[in-house]
N, C-alpha and C. Protein backbone atom coordinates (compact mmCIF):
# COMPACT_ATOMS: atom_id res chain seq x y z
N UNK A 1 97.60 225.40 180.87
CA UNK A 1 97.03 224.16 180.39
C UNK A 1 97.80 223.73 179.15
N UNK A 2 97.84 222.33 179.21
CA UNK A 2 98.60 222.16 178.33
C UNK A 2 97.86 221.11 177.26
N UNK A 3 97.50 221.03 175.88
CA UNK A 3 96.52 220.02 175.51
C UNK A 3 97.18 219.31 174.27
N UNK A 4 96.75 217.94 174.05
CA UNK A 4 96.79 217.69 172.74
C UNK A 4 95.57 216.78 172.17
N UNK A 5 95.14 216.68 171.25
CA UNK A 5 93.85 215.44 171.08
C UNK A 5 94.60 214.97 169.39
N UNK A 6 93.47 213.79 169.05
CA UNK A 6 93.58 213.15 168.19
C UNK A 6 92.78 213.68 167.03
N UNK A 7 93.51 213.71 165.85
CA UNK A 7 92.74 214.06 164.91
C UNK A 7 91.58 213.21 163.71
N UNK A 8 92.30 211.89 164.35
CA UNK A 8 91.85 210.56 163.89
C UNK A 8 90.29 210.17 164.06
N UNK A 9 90.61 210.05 165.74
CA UNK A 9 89.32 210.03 166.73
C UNK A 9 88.14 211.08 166.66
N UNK A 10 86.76 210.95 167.47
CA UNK A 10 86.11 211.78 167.77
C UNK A 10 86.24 211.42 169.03
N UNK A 11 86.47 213.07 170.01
CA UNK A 11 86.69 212.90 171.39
C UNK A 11 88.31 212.22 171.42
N UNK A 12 88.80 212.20 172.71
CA UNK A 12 90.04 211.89 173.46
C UNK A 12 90.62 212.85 174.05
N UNK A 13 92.05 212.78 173.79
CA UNK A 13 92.80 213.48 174.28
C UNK A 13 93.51 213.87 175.08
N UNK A 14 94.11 214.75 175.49
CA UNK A 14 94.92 214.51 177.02
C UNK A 14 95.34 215.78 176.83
N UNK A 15 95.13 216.20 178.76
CA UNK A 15 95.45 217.65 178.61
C UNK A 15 96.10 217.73 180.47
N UNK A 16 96.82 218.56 180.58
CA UNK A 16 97.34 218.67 181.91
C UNK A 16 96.85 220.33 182.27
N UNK A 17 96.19 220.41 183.32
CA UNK A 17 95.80 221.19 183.72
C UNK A 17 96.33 221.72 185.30
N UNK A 18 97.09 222.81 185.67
CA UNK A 18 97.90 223.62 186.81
C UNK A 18 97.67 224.53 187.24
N UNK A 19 97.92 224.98 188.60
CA UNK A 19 98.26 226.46 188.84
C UNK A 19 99.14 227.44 188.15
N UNK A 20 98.43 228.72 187.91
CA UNK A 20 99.85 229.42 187.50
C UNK A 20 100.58 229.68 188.35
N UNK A 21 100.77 229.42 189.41
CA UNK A 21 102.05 229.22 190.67
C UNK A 21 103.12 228.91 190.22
N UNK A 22 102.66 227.38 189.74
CA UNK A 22 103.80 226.11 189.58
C UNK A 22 104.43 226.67 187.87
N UNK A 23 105.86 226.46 187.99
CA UNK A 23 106.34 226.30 186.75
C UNK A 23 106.44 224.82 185.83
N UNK A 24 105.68 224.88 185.20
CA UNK A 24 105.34 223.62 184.21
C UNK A 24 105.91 224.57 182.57
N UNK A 25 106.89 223.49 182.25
CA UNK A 25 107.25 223.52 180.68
C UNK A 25 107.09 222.72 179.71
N UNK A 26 106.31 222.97 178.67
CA UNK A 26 106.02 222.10 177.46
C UNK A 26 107.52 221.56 176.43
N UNK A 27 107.34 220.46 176.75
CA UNK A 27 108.73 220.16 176.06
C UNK A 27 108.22 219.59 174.63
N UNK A 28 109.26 220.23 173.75
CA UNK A 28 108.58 220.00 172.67
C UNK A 28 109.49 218.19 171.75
N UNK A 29 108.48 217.77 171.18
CA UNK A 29 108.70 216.56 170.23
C UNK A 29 109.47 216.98 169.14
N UNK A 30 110.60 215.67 168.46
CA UNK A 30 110.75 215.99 167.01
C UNK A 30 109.28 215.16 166.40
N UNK A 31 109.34 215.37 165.34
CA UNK A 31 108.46 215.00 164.17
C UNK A 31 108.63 213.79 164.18
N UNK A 32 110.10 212.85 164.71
CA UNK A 32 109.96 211.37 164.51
C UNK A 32 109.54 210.43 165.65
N UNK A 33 109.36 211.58 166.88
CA UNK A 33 109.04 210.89 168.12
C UNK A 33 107.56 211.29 168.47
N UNK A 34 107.62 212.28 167.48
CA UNK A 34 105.58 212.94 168.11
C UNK A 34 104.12 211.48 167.47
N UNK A 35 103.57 211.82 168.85
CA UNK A 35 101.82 210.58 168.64
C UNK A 35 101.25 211.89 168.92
N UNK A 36 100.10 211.24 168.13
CA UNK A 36 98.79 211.88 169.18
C UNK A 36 98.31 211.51 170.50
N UNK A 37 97.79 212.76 170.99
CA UNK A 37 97.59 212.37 172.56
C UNK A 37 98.65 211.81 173.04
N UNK A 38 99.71 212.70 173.29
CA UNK A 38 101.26 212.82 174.14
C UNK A 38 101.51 214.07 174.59
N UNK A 39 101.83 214.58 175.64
CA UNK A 39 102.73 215.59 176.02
C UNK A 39 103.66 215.00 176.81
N UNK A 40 104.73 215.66 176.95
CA UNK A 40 105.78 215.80 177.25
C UNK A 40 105.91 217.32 177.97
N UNK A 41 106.54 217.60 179.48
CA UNK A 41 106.54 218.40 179.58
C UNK A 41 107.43 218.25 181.25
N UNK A 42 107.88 219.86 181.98
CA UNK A 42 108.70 219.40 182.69
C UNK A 42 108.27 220.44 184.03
N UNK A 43 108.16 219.96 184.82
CA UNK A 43 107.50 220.76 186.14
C UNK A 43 108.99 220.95 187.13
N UNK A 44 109.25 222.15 187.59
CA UNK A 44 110.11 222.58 188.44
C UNK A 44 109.82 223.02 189.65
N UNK A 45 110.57 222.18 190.86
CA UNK A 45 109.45 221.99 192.29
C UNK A 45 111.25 222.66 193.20
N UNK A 46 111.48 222.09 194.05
CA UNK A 46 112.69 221.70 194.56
C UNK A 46 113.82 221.13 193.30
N UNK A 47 113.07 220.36 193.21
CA UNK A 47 113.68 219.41 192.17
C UNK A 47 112.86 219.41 190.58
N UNK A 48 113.29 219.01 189.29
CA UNK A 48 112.39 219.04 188.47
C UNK A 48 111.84 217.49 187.53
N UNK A 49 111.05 217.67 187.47
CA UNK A 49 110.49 216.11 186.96
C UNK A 49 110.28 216.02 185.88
N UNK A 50 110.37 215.55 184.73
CA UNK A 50 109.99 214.79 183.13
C UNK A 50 108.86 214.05 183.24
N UNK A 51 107.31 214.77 182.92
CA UNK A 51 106.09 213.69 182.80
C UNK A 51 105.99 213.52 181.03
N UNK A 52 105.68 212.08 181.04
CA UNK A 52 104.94 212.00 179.67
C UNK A 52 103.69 211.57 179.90
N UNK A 53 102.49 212.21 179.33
CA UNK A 53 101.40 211.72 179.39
C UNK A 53 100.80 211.34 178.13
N UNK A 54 100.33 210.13 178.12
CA UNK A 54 99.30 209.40 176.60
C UNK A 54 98.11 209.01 176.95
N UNK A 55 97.54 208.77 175.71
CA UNK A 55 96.38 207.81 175.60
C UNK A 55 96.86 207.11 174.41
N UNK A 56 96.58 205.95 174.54
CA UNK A 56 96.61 205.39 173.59
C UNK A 56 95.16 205.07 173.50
N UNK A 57 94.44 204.51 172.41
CA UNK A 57 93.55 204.15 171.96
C UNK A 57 93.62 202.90 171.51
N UNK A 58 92.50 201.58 172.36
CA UNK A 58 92.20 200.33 172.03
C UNK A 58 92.78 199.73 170.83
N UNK A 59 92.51 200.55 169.59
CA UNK A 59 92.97 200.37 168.66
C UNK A 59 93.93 200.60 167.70
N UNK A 60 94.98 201.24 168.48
CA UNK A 60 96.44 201.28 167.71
C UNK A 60 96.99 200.15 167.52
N UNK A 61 97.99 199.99 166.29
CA UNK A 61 98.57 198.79 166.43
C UNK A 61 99.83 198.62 166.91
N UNK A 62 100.67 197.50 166.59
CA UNK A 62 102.07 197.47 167.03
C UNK A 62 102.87 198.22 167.06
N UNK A 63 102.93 199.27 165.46
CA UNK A 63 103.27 200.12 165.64
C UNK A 63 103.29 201.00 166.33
N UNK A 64 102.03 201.46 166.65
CA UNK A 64 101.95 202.73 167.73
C UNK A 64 102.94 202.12 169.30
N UNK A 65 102.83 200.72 169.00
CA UNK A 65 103.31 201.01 170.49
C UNK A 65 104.95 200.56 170.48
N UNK A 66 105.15 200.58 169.09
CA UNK A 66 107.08 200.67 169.11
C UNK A 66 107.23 202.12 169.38
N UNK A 67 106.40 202.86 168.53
CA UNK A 67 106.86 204.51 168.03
C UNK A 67 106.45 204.96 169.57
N UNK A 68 105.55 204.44 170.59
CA UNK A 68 105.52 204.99 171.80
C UNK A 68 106.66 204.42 173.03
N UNK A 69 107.39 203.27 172.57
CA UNK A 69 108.31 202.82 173.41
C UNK A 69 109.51 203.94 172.91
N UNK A 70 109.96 204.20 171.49
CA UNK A 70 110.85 205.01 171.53
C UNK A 70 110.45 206.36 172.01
N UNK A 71 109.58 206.82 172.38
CA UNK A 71 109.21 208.19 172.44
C UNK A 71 109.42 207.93 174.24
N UNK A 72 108.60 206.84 174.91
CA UNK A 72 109.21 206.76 176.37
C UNK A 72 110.63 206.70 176.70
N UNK A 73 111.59 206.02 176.08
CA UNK A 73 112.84 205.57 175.99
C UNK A 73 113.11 207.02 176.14
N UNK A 74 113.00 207.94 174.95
CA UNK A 74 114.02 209.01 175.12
C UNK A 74 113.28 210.13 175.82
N UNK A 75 112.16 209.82 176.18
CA UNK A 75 111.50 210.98 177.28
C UNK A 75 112.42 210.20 179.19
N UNK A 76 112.23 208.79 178.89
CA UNK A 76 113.36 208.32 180.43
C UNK A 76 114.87 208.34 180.53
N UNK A 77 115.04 209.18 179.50
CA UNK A 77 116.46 209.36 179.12
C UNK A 77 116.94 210.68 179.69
N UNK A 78 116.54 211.27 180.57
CA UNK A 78 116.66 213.05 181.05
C UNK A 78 117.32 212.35 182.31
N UNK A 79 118.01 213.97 182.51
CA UNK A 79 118.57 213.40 183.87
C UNK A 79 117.56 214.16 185.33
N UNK A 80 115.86 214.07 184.78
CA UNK A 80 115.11 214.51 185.61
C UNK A 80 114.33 213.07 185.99
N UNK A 81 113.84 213.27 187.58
CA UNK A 81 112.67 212.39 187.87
C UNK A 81 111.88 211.85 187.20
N UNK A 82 111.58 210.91 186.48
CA UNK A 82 110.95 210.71 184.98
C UNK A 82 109.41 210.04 186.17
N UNK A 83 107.77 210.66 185.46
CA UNK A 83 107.05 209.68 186.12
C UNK A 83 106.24 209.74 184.40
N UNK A 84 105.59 208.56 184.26
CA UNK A 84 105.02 208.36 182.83
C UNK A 84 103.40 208.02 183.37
N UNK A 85 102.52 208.63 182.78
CA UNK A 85 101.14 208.52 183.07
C UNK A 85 100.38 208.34 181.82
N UNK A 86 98.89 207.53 181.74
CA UNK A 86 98.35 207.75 180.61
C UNK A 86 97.37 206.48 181.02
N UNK A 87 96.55 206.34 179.37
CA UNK A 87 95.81 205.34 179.92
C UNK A 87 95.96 204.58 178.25
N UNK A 88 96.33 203.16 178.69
CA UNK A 88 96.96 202.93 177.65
C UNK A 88 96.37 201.42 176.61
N UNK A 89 94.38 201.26 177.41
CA UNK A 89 93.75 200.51 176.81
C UNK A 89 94.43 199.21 176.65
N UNK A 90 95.43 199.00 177.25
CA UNK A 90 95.77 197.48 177.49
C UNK A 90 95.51 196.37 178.77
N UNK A 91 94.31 196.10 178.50
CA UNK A 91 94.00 195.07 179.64
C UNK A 91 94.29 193.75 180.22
N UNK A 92 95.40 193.09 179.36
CA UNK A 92 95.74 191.81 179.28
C UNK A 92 97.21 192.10 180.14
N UNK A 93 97.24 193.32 180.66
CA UNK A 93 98.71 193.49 181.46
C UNK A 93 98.46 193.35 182.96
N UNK A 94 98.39 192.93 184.24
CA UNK A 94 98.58 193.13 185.32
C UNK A 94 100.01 193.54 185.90
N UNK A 95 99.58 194.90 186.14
CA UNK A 95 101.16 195.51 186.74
C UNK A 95 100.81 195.16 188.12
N UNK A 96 99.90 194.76 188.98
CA UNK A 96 100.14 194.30 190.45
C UNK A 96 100.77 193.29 190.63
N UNK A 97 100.60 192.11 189.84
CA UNK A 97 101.29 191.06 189.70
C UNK A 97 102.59 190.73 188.48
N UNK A 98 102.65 191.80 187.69
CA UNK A 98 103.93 191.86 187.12
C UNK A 98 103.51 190.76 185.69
N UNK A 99 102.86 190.31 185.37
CA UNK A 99 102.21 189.38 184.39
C UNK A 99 101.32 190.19 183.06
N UNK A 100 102.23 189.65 182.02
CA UNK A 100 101.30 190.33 180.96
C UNK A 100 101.05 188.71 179.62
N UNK A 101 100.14 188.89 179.42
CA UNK A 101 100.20 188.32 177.86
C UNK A 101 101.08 188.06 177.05
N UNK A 102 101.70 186.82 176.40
CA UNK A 102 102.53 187.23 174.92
C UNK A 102 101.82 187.62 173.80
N UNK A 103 100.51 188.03 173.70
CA UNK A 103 100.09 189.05 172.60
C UNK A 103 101.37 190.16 172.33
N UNK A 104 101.46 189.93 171.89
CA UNK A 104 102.74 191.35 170.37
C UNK A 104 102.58 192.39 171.27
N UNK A 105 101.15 193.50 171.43
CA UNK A 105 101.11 194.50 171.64
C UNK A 105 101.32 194.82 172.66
N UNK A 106 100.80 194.60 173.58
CA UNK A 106 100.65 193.98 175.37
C UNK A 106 102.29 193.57 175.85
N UNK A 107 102.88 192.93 175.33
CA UNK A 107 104.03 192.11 175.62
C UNK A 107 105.25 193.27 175.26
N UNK A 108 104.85 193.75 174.24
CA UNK A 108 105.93 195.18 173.69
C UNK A 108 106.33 196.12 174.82
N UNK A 109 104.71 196.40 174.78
CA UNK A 109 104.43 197.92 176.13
C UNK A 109 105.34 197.06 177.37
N UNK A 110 104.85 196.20 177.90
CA UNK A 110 104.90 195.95 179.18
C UNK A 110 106.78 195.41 179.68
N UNK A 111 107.36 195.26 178.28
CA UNK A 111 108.84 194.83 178.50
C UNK A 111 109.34 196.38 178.19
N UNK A 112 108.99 197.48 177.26
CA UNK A 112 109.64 197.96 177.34
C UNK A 112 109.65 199.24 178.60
N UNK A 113 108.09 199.50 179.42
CA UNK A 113 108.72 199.75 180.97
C UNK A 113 109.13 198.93 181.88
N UNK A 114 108.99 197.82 181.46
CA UNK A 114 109.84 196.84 182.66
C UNK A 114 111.59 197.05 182.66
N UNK A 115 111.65 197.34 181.32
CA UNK A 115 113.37 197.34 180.88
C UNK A 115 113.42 198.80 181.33
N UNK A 116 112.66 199.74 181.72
CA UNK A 116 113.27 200.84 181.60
C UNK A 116 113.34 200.99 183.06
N UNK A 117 112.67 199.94 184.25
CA UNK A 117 112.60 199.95 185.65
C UNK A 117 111.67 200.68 185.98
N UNK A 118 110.72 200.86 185.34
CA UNK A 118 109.39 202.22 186.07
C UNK A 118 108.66 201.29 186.93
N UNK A 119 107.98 201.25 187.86
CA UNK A 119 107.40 200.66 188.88
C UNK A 119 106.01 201.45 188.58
């Protein structure tokens, strides 16, 4: 198991939970790319994959979501299967229809996985 929570918050967090079968590795953050409620970590199948998982919280601001575009940027920067999961309290985005808001925050997130091609 792999966990991290917020120290900010009461409650959150994010935790990945496995078989001990599967080889799953905790990849570790520098200090200028680490949030709360992020892991990073790398599962080896056939092939091996790069997940990042977040929460963001309703109420981060712009910031949080530059310091989380660079932290995606160089987590989609491996030369592994990159899949990015989380839940990221932005509702003004429709990824079925590809349409987000020009709100700042919303508009940040949503160009910078569009630029990075994640579907």
């Amino acid at each position: 198991m792999f966990t991290d929570h917020c120290e900010i918050h009461t409650g959150g967090g994010v935790a990945i939970f496995y078989k001990k079968s599967l080889y799953l590795k905790n990849i570790q953050i520098t200090q200028e790319l680490a949030l709360p409620e992020t892991i990073v970590c790398e599962l080896s199948l056939n092939i091996t994959f790069r997940l990042l998982l977040c929460y963001r919280a309703p109420d981060y601001d712009i910031e949080h979501v530059n310091k989380l575009n660079t932290l995606l940027t160089w987590a989609a920067s491996c030369p592994h299967t990159f899949i990015f999961l989380g839940d990221f309290d932005l509702p003004h985005i429709n990824w079925t229809l590809n349409e987000c808001t020009t709100e700042p925050i919303h508009a940040t997130f949503y160009n910078a996985v569009t630029n990075l091609g994640l579907e």
